[in-house]
N, C-alpha and C. Protein backbone atom coordinates (compact mmCIF):
# COMPACT_ATOMS: atom_id res chain seq x y z
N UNK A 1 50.57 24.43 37.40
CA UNK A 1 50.97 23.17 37.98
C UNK A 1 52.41 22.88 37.58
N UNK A 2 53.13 22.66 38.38
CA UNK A 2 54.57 22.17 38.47
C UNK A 2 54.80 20.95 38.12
N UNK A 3 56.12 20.94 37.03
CA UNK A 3 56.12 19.09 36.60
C UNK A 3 56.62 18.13 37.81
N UNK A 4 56.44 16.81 38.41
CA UNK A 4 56.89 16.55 38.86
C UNK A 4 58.02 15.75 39.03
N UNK A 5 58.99 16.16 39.95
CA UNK A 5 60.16 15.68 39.87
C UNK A 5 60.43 13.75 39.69
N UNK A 6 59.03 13.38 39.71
CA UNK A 6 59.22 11.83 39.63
C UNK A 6 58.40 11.24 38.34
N UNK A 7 58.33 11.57 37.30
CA UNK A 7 57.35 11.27 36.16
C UNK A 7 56.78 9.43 35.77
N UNK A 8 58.00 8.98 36.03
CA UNK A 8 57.63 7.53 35.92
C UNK A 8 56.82 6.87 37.13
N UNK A 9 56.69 7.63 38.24
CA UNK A 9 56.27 7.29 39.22
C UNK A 9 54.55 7.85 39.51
N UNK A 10 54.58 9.56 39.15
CA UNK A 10 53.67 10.14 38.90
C UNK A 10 53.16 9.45 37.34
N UNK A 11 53.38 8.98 36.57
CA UNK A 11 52.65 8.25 35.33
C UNK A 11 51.90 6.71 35.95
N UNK A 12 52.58 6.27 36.55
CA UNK A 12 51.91 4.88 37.44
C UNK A 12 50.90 5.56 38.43
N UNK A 13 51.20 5.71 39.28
CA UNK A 13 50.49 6.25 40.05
C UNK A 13 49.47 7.21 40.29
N UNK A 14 49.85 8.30 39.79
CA UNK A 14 49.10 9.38 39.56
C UNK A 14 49.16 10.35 40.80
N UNK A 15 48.02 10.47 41.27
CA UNK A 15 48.07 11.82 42.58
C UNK A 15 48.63 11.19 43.55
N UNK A 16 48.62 10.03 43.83
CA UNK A 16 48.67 9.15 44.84
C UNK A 16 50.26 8.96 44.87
N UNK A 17 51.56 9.43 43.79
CA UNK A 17 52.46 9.60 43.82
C UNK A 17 53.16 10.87 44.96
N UNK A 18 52.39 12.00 45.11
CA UNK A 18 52.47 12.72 45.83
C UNK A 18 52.91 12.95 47.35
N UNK A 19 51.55 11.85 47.89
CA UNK A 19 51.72 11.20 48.99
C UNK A 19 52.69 10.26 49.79
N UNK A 20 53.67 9.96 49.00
CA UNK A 20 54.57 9.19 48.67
C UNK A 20 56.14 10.12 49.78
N UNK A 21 56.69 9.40 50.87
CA UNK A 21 57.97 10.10 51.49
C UNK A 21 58.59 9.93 50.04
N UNK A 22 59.72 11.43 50.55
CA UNK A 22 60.58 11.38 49.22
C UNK A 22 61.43 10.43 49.01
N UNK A 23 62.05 10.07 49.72
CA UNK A 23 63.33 8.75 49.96
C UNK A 23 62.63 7.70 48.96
N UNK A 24 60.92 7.43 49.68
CA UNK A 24 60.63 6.41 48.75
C UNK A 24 59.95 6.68 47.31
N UNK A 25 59.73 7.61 47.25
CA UNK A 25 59.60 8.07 45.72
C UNK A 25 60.80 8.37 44.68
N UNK A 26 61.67 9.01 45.92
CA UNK A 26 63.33 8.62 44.78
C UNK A 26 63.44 7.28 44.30
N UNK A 27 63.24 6.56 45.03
CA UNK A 27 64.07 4.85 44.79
C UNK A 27 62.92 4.26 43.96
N UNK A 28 61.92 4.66 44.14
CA UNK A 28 60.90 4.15 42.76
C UNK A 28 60.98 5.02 41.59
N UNK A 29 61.43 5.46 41.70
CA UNK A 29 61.35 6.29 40.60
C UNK A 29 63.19 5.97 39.70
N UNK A 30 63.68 6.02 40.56
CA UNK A 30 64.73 5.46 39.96
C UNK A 30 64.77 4.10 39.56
N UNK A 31 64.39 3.22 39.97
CA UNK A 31 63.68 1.30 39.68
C UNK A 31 62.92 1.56 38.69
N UNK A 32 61.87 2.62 38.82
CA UNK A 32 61.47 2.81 37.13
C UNK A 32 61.94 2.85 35.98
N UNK A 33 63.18 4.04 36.20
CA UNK A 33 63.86 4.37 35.14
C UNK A 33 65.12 3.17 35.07
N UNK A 34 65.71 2.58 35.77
CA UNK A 34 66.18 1.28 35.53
C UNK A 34 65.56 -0.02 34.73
N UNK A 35 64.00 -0.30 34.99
CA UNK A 35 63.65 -1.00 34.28
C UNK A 35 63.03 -0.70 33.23
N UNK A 36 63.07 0.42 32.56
CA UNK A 36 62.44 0.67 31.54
C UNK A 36 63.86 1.08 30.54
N UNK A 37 64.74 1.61 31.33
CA UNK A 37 65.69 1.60 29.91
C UNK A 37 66.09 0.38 29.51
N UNK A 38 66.61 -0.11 28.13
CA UNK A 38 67.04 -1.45 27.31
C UNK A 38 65.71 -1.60 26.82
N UNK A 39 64.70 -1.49 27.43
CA UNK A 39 63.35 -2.41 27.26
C UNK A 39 63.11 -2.10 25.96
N UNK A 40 62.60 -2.68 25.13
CA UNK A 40 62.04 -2.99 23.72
C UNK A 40 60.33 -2.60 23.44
N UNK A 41 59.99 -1.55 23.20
CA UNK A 41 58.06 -1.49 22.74
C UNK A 41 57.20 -2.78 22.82
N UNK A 42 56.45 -3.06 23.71
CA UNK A 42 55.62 -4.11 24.17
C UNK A 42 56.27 -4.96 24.89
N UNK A 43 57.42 -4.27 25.96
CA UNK A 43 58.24 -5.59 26.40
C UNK A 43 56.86 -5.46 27.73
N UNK A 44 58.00 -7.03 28.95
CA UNK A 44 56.72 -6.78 30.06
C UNK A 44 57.84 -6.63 31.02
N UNK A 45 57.20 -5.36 31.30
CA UNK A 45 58.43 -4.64 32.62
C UNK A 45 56.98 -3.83 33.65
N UNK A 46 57.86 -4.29 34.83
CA UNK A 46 57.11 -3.65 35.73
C UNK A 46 56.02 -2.30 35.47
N UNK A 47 56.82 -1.50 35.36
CA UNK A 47 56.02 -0.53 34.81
C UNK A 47 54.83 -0.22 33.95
N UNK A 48 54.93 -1.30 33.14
CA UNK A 48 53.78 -1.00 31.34
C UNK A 48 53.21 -1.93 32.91
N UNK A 49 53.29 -2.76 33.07
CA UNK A 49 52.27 -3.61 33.93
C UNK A 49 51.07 -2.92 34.56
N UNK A 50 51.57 -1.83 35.59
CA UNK A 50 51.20 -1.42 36.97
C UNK A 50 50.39 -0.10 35.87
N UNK A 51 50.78 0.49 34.45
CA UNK A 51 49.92 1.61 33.82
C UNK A 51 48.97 0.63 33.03
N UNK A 52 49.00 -0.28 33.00
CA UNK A 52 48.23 -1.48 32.29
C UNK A 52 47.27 -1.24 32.82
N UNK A 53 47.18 -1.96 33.85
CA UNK A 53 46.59 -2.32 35.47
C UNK A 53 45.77 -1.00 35.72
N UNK A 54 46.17 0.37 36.15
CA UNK A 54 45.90 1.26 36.19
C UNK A 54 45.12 1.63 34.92
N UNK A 55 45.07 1.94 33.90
CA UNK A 55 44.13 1.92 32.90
C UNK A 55 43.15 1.31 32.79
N UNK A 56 42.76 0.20 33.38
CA UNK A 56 41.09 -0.34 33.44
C UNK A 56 41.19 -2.01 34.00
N UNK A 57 42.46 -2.58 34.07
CA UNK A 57 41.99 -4.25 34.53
C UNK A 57 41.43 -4.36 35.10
N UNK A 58 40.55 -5.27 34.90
CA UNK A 58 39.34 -5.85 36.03
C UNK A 58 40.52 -7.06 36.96
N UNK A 59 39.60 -7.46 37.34
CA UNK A 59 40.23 -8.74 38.88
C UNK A 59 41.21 -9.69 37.87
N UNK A 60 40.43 -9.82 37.24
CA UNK A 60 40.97 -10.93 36.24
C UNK A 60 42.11 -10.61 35.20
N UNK A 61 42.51 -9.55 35.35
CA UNK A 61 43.88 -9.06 34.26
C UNK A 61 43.40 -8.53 33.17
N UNK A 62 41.91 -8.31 32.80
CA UNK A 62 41.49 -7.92 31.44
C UNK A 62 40.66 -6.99 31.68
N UNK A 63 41.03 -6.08 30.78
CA UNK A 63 40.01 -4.60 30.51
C UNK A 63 38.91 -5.15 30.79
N UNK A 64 37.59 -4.24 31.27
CA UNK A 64 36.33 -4.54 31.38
C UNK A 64 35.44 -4.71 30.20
N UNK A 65 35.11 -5.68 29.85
CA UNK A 65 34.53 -6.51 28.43
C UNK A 65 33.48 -5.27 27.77
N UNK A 66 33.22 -5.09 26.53
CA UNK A 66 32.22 -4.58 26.38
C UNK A 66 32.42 -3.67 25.39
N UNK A 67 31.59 -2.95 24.61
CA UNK A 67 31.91 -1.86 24.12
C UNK A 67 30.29 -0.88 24.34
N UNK A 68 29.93 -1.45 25.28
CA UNK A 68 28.73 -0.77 25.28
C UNK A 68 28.28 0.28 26.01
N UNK A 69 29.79 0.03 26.72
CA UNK A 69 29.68 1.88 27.51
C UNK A 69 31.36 2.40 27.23
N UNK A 70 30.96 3.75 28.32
CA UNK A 70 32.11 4.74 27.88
C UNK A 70 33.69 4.21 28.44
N UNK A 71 34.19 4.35 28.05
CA UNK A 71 35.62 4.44 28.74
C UNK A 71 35.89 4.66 30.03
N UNK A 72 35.15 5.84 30.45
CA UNK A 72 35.22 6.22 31.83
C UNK A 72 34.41 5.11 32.52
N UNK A 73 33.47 4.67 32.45
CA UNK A 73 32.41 3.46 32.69
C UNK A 73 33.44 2.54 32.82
N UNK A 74 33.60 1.80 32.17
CA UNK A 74 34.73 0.56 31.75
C UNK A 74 35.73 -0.07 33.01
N UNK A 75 36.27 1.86 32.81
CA UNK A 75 37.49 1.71 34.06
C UNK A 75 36.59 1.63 35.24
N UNK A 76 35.64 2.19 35.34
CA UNK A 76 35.24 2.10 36.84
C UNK A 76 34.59 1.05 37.09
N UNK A 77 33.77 0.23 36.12
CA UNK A 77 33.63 -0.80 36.43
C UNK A 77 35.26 -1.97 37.20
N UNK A 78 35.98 -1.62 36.19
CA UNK A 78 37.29 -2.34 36.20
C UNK A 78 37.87 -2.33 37.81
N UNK A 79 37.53 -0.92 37.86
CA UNK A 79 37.88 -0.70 39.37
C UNK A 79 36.83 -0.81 40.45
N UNK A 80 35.66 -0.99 40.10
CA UNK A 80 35.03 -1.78 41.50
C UNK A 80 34.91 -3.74 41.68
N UNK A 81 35.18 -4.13 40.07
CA UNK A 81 35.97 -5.19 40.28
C UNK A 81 37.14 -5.99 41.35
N UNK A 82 37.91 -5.22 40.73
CA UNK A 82 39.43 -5.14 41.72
C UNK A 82 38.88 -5.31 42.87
N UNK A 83 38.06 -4.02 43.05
CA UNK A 83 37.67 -3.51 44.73
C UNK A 83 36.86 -4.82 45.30
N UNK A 84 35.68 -5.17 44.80
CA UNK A 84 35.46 -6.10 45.28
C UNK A 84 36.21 -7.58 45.80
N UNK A 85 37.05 -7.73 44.51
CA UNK A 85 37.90 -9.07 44.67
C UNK A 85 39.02 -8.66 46.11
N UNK A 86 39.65 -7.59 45.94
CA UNK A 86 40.23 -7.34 47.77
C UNK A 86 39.67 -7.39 49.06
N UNK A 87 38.19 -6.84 48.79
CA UNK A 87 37.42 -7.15 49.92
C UNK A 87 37.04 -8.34 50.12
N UNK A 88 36.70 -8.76 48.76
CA UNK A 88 36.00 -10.35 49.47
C UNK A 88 37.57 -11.38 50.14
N UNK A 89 38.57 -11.15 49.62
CA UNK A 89 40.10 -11.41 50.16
C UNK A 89 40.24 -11.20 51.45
N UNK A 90 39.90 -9.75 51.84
CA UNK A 90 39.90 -9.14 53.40
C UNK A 90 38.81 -10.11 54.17
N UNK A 91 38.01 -9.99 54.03
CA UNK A 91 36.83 -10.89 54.55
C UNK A 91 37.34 -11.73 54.99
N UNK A 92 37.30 -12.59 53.82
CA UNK A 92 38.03 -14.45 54.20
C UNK A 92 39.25 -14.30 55.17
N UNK A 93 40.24 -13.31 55.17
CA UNK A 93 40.93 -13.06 56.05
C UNK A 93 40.79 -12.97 57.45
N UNK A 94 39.70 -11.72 57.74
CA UNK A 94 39.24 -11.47 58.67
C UNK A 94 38.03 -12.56 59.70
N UNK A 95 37.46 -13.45 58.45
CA UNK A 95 36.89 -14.52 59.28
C UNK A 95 37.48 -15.45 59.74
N UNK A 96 38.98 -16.17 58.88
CA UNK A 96 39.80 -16.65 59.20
C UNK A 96 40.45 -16.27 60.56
N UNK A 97 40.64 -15.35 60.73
CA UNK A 97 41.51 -14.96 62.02
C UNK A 97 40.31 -14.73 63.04
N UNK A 98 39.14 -14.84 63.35
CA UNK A 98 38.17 -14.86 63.91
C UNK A 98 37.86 -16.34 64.69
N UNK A 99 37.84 -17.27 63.23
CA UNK A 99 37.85 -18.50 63.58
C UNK A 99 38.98 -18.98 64.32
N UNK A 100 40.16 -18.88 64.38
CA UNK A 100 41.70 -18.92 64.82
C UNK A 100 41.36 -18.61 66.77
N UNK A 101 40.82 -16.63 66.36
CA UNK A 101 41.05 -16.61 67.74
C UNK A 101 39.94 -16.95 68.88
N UNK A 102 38.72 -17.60 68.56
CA UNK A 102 37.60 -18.62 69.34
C UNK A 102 38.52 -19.56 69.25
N UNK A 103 38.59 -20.36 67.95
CA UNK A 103 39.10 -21.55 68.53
C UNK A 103 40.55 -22.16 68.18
N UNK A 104 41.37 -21.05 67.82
CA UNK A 104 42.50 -21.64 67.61
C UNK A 104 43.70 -21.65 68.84
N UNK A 105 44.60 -22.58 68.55
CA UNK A 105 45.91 -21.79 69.44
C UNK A 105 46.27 -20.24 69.51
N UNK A 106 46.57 -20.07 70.72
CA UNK A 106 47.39 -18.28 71.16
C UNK A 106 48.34 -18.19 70.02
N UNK A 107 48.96 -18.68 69.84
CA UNK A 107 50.37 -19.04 68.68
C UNK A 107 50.03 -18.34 67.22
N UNK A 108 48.79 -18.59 66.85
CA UNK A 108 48.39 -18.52 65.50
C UNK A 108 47.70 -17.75 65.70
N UNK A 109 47.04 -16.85 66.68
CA UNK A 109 46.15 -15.80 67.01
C UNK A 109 46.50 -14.43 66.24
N UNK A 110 46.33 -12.90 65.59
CA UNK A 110 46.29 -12.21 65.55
C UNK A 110 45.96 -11.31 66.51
N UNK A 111 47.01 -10.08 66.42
CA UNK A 111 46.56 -9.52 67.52
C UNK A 111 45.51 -8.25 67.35
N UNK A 112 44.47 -7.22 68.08
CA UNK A 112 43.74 -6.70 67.77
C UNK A 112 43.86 -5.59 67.30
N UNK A 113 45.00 -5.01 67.17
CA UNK A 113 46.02 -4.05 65.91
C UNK A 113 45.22 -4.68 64.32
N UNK A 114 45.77 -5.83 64.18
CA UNK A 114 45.54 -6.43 63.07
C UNK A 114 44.44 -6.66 62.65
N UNK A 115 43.07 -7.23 63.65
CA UNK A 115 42.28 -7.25 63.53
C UNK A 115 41.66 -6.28 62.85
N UNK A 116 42.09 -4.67 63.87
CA UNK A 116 41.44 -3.68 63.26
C UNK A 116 41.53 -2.94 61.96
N UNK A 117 42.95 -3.33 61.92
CA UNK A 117 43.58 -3.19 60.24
C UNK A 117 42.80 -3.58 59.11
N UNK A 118 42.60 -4.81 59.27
CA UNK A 118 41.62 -5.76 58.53
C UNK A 118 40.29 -4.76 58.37
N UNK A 119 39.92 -4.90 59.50
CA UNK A 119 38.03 -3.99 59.42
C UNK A 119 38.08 -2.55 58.61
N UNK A 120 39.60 -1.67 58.73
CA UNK A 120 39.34 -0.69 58.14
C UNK A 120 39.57 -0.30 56.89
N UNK A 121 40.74 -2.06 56.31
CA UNK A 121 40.98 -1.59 55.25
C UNK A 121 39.73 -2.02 54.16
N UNK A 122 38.63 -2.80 55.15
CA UNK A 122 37.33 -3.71 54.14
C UNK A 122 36.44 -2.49 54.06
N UNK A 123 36.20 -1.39 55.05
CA UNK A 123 35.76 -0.37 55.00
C UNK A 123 36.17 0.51 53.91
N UNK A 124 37.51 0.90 54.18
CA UNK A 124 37.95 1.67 52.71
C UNK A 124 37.67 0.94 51.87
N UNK A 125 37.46 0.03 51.37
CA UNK A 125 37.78 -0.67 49.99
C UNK A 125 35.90 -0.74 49.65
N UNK A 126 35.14 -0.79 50.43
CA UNK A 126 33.39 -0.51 50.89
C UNK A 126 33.31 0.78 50.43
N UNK A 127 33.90 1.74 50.61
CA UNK A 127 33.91 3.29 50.63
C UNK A 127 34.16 3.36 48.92
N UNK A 128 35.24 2.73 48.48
CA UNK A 128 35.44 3.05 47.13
C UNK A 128 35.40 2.65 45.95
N UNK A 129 34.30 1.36 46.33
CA UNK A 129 33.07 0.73 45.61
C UNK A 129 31.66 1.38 45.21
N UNK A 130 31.44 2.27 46.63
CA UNK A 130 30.75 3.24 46.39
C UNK A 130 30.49 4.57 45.01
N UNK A 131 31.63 4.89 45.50
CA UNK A 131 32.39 6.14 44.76
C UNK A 131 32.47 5.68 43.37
N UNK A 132 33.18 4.61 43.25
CA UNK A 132 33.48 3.77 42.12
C UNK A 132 31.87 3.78 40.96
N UNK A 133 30.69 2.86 41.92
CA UNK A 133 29.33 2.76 41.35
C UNK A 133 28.92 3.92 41.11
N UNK A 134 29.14 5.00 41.63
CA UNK A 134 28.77 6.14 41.72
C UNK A 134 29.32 6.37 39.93
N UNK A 135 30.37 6.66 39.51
CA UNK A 135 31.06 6.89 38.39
C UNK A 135 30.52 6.27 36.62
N UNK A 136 30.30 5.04 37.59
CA UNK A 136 29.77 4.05 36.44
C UNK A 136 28.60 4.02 35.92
């Protein structure tokens, strides 16, 4: 395996750095390394945030409580947390703009691009709650 040319980016992210156009993995990756130099051990810079975050926060900003399971457990709880709190977000969204387009003004309507956006991203986020429980 080859190191990758974006480490602060591939350390946040992980595989999902990969996927990433290069243009925009240069410029994050360079915003990385901008905000992390000067910084001081336990400062709060973008970065420690988003590997914070990535290491196990639940919805609520805090590791998943407990010591009564594994680590790997923890995080995945942590992360079907999250998952849930986006979906139930998408939802309210998606009923919102439901309610809008029965009975709201054309003006404030969404169009059915968006709509469908909505449905697939509550699906993915359904999909990797799954996966997630699956882990835990």
């Amino acid at each position: 395996m080859t190191a990758s040319p974006y480490p602060h980016l591939f350390a946040t992210l992980g595989d999902a750095a990969t996927r990433l156009p290069d243009d925009l993995a240069r410029t994050l990756e360079d915003t990385f390394v901008a905000l992390q130099s000067g910084n001081s051990a336990g400062a709060i810079t973008l970065q420690a945030c988003l590997q914070y975050i990535r290491q196990g926060d639940a919805a609520d900003g805090q590791p998943w409580p407990g010591n009564n399971r594994t680590p790997g457990q923890r995080l995945a709880l942590a992360r079907i947390d999250r998952a849930n709190a986006g979906l139930s977000f998408l939802l309210e969204l998606l009923h919102a703009t439901e309610r809008v387009r029965v009975d709201g003004d054309i003006d404030q309507q969404m169009g059915d691009g968006a709509r469908e956006g909505l449905l697939l991203a509550c699906r993915g986020l359904a999909e990797y709650v799954d996966v997630q429980l699956r882990a835990a």
